[in-house]
N, C-alpha and C. Protein backbone atom coordinates (compact mmCIF):
# COMPACT_ATOMS: atom_id res chain seq x y z
N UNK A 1 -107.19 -60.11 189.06
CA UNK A 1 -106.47 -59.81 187.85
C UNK A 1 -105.23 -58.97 188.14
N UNK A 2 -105.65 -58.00 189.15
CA UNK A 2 -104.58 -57.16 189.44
C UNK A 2 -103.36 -57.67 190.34
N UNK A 3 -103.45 -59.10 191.00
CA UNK A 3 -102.16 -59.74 191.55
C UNK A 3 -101.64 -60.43 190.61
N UNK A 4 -102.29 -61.22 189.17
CA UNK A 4 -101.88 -61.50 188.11
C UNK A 4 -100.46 -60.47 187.42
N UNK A 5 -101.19 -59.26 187.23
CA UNK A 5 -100.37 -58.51 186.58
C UNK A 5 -98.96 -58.20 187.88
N UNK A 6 -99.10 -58.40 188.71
CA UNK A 6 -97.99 -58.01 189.78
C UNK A 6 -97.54 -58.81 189.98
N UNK A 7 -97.80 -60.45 189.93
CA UNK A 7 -96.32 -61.42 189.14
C UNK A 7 -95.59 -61.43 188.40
N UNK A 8 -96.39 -61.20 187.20
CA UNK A 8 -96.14 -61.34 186.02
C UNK A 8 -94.83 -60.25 185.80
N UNK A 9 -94.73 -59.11 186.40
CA UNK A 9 -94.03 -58.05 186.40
C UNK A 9 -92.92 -58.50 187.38
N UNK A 10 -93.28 -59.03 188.08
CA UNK A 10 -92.21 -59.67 189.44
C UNK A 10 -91.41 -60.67 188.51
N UNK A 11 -92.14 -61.81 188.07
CA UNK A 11 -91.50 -62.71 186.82
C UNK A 11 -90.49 -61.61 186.25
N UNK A 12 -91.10 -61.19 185.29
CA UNK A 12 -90.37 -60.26 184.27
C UNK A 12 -89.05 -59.95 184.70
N UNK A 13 -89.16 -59.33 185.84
CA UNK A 13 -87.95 -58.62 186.38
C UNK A 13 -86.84 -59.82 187.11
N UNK A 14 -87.61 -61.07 187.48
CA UNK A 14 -86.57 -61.79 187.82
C UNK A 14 -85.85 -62.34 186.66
N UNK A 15 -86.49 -62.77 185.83
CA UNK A 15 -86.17 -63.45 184.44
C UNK A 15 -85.16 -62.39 183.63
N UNK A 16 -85.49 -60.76 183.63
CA UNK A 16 -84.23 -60.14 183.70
C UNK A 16 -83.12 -59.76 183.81
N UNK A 17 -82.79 -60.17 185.17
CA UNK A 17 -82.00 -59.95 186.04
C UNK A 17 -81.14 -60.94 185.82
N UNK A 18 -81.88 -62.45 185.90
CA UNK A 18 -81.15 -63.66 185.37
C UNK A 18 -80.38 -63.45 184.09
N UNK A 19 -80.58 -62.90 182.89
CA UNK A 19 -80.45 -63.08 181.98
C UNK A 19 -79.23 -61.79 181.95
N UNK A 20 -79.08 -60.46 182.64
CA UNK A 20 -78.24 -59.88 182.78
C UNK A 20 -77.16 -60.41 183.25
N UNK A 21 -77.74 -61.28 184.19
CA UNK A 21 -76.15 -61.85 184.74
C UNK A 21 -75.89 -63.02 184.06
N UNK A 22 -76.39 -63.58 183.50
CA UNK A 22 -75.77 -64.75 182.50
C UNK A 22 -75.22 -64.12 180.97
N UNK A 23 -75.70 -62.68 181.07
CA UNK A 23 -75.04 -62.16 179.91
C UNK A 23 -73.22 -61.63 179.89
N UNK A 24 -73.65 -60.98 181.21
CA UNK A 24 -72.35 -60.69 182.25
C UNK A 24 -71.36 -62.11 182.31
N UNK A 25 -71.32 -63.15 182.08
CA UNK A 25 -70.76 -64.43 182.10
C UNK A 25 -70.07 -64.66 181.44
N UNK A 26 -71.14 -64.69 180.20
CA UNK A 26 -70.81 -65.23 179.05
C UNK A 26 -69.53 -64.02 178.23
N UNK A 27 -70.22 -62.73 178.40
CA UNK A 27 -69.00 -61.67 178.12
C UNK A 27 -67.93 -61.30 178.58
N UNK A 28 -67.87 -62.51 179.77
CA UNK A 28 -66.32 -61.74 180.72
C UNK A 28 -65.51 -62.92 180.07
N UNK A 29 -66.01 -64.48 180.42
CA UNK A 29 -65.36 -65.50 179.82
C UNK A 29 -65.38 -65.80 178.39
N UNK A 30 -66.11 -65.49 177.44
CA UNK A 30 -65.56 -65.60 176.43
C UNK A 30 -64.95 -64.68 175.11
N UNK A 31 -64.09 -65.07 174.91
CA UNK A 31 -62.25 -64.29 174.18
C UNK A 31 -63.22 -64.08 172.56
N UNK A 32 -63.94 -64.86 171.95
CA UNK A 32 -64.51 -64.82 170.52
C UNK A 32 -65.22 -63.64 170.67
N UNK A 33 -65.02 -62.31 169.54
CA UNK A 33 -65.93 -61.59 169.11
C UNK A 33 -67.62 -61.54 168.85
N UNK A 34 -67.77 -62.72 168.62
CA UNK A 34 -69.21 -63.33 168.06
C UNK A 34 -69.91 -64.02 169.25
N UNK A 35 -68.81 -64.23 169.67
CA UNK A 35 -69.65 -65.13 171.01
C UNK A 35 -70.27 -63.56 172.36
N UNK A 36 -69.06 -63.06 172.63
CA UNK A 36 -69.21 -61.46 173.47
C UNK A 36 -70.65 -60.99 172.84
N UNK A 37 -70.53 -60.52 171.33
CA UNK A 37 -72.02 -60.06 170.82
C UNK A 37 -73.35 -60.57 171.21
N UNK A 38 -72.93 -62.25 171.34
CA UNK A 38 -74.34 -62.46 171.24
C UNK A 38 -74.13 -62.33 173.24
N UNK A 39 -73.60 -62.28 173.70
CA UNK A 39 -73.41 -62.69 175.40
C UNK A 39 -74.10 -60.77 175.64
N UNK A 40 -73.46 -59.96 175.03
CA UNK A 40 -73.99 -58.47 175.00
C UNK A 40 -75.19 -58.10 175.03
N UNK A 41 -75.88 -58.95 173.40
CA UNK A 41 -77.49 -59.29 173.28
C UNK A 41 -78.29 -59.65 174.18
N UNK A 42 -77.66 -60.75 174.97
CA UNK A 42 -78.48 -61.21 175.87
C UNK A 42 -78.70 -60.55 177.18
N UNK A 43 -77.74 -59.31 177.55
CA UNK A 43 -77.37 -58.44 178.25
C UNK A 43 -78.91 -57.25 178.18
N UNK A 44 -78.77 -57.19 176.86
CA UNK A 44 -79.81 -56.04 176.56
C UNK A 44 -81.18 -56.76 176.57
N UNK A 45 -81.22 -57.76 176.10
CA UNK A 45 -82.33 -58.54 176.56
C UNK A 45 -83.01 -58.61 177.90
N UNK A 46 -82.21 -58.51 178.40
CA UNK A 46 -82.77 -59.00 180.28
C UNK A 46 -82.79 -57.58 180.54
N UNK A 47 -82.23 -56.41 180.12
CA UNK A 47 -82.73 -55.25 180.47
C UNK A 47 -83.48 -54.54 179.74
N UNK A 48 -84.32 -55.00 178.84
CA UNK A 48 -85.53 -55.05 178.02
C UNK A 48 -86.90 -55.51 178.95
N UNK A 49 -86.53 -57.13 179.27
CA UNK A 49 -87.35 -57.65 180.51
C UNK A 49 -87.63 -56.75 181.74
N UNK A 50 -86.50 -56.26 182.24
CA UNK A 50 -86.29 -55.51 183.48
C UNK A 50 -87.45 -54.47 183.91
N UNK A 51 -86.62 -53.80 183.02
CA UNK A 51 -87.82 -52.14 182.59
C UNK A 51 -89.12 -52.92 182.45
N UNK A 52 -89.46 -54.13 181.55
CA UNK A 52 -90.64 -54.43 181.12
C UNK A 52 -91.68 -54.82 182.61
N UNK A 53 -90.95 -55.75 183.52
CA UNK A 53 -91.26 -55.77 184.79
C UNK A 53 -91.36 -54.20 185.22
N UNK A 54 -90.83 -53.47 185.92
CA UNK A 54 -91.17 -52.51 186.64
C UNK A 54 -91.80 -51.68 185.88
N UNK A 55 -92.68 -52.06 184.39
CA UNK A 55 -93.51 -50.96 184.36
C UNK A 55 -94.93 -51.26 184.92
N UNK A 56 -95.16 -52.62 185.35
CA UNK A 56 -96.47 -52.77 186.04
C UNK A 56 -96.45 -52.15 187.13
N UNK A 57 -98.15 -51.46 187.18
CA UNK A 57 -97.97 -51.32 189.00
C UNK A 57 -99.63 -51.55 188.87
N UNK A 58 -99.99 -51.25 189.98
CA UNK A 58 -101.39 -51.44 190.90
C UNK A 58 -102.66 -51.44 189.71
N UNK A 59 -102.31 -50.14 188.77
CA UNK A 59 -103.62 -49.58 187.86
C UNK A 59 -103.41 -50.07 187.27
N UNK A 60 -102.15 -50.70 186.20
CA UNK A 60 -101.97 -50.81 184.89
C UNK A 60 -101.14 -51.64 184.48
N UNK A 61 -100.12 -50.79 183.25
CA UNK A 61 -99.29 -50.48 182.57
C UNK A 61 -98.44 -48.98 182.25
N UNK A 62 -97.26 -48.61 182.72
CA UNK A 62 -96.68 -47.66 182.64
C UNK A 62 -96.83 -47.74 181.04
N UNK A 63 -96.97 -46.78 180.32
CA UNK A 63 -96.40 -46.20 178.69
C UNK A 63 -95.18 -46.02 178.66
N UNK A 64 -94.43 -45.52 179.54
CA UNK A 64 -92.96 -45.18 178.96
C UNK A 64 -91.44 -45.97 179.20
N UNK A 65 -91.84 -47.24 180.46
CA UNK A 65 -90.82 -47.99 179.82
C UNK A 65 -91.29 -48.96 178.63
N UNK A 66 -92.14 -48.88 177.79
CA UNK A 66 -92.73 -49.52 176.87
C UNK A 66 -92.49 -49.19 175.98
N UNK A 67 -91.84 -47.61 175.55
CA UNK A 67 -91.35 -46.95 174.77
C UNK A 67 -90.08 -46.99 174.74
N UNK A 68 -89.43 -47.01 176.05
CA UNK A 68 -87.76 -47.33 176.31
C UNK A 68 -87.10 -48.60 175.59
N UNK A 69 -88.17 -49.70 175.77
CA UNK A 69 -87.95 -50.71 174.87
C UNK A 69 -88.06 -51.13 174.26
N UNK A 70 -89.03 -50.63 173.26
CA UNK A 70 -89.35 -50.46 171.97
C UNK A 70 -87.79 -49.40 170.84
N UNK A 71 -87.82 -48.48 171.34
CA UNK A 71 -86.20 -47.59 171.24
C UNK A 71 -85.56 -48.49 171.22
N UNK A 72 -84.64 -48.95 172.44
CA UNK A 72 -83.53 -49.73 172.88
C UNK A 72 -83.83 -51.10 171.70
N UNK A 73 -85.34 -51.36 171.54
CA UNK A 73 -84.46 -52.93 170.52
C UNK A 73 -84.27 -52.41 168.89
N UNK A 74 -84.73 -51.40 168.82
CA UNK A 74 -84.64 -50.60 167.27
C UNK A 74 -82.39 -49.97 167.26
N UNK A 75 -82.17 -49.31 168.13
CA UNK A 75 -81.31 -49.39 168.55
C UNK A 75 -79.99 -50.43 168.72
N UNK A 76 -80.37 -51.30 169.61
CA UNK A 76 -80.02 -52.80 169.63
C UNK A 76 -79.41 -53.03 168.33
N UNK A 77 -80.85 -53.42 167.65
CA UNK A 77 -80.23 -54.46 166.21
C UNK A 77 -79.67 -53.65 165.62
N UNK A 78 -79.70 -52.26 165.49
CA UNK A 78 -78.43 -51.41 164.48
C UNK A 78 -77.10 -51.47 164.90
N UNK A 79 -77.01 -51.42 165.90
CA UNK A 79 -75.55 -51.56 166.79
C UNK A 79 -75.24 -52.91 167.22
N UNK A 80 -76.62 -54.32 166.57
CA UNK A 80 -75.58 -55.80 166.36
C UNK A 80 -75.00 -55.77 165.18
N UNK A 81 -75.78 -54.86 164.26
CA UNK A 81 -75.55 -55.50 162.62
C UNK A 81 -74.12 -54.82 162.73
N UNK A 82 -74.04 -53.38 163.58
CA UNK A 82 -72.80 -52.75 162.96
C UNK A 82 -71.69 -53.64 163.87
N UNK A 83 -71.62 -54.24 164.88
CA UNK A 83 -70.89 -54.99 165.66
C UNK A 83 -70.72 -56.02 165.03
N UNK A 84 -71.45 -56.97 164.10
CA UNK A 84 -70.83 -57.99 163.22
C UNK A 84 -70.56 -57.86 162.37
N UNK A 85 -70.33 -56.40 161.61
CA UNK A 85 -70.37 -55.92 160.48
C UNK A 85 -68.46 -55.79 160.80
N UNK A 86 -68.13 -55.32 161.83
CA UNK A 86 -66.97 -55.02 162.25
C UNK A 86 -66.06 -56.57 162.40
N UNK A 87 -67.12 -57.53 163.44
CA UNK A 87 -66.57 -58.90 163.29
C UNK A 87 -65.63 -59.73 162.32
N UNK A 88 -66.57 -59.41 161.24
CA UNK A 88 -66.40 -59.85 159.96
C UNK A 88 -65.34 -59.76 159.63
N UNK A 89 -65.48 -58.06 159.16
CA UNK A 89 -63.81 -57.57 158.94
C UNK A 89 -62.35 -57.46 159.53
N UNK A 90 -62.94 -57.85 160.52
CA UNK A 90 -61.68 -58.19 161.75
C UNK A 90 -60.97 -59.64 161.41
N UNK A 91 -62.07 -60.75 160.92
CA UNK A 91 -61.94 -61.88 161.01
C UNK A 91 -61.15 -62.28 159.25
N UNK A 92 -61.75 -61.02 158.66
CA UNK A 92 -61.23 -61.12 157.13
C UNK A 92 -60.01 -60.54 157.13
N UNK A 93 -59.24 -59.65 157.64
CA UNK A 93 -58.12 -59.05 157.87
C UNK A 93 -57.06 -59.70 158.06
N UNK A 94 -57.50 -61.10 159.19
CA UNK A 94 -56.46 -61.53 159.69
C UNK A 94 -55.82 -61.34 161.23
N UNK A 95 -56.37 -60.16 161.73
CA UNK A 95 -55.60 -59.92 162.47
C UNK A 95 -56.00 -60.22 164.41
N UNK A 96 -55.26 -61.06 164.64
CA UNK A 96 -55.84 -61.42 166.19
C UNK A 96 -54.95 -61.10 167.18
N UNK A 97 -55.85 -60.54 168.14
CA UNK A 97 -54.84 -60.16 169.64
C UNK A 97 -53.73 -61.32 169.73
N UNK A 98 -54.28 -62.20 170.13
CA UNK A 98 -53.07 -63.54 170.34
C UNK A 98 -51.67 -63.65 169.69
N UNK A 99 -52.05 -63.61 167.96
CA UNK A 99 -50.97 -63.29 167.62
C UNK A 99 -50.35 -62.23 167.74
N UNK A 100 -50.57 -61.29 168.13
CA UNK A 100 -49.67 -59.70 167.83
C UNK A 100 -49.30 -60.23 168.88
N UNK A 101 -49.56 -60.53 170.28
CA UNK A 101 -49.10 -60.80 171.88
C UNK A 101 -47.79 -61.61 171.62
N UNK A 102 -47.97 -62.36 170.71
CA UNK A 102 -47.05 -63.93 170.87
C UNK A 102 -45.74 -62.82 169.67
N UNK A 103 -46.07 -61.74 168.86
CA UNK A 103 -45.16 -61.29 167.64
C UNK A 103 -44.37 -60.38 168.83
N UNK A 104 -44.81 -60.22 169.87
CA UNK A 104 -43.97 -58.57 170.67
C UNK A 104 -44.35 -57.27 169.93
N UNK A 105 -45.72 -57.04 169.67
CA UNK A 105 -46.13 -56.18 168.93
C UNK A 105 -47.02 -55.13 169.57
């Protein structure tokens, strides 16, 4: 049971890691506000996984990165809602990098 749980944590942390760097990708190459957010999300996601992997060890289950990510996704969704909350109004305004670049502004 106990090499079970020491995949499973090995998993975790690779499936992490993956997902950090495909978050890292998606946020460098793409220019859309909405698209970065969710590429960000997926950022915090894989370091949700991460921690979640290295809290297995030999005896158990660590308690406290279990708590780290429990925090971090309470956290998280307040700081997506307020990040598309901002989207929004950016997108209702009118106002885009591109154009100010192309005005000499």
């Amino acid at each position: 049971m106990m090499e079970l749980l020491a995949e499973r944590g090995s998993l975790f942390a690779l499936t992490g890691a993956a997902l950090i760097a495909l978050g890292f990708y998606g946020f460098i190459m793409r220019r859309a506000l909405i698209r970065r957010l969710i590429a960000f999300n997926v950022i915090g996601s894989g370091i949700f996984l991460l921690f979640g992997g290295t809290g297995y060890f030999g005896g158990g289950v660590d308690p406290v990165p279990q708590a780290l990510i429990i925090t971090g996704v309470v956290v998280a969704l307040a700081l997506t809602a307020f990040a598309a909350a901002l989207a929004v109004r950016l997108a209702r305004s009118g106002d885009d990098e591109d154009e100010n670049a192309e005005a000499g502004r």
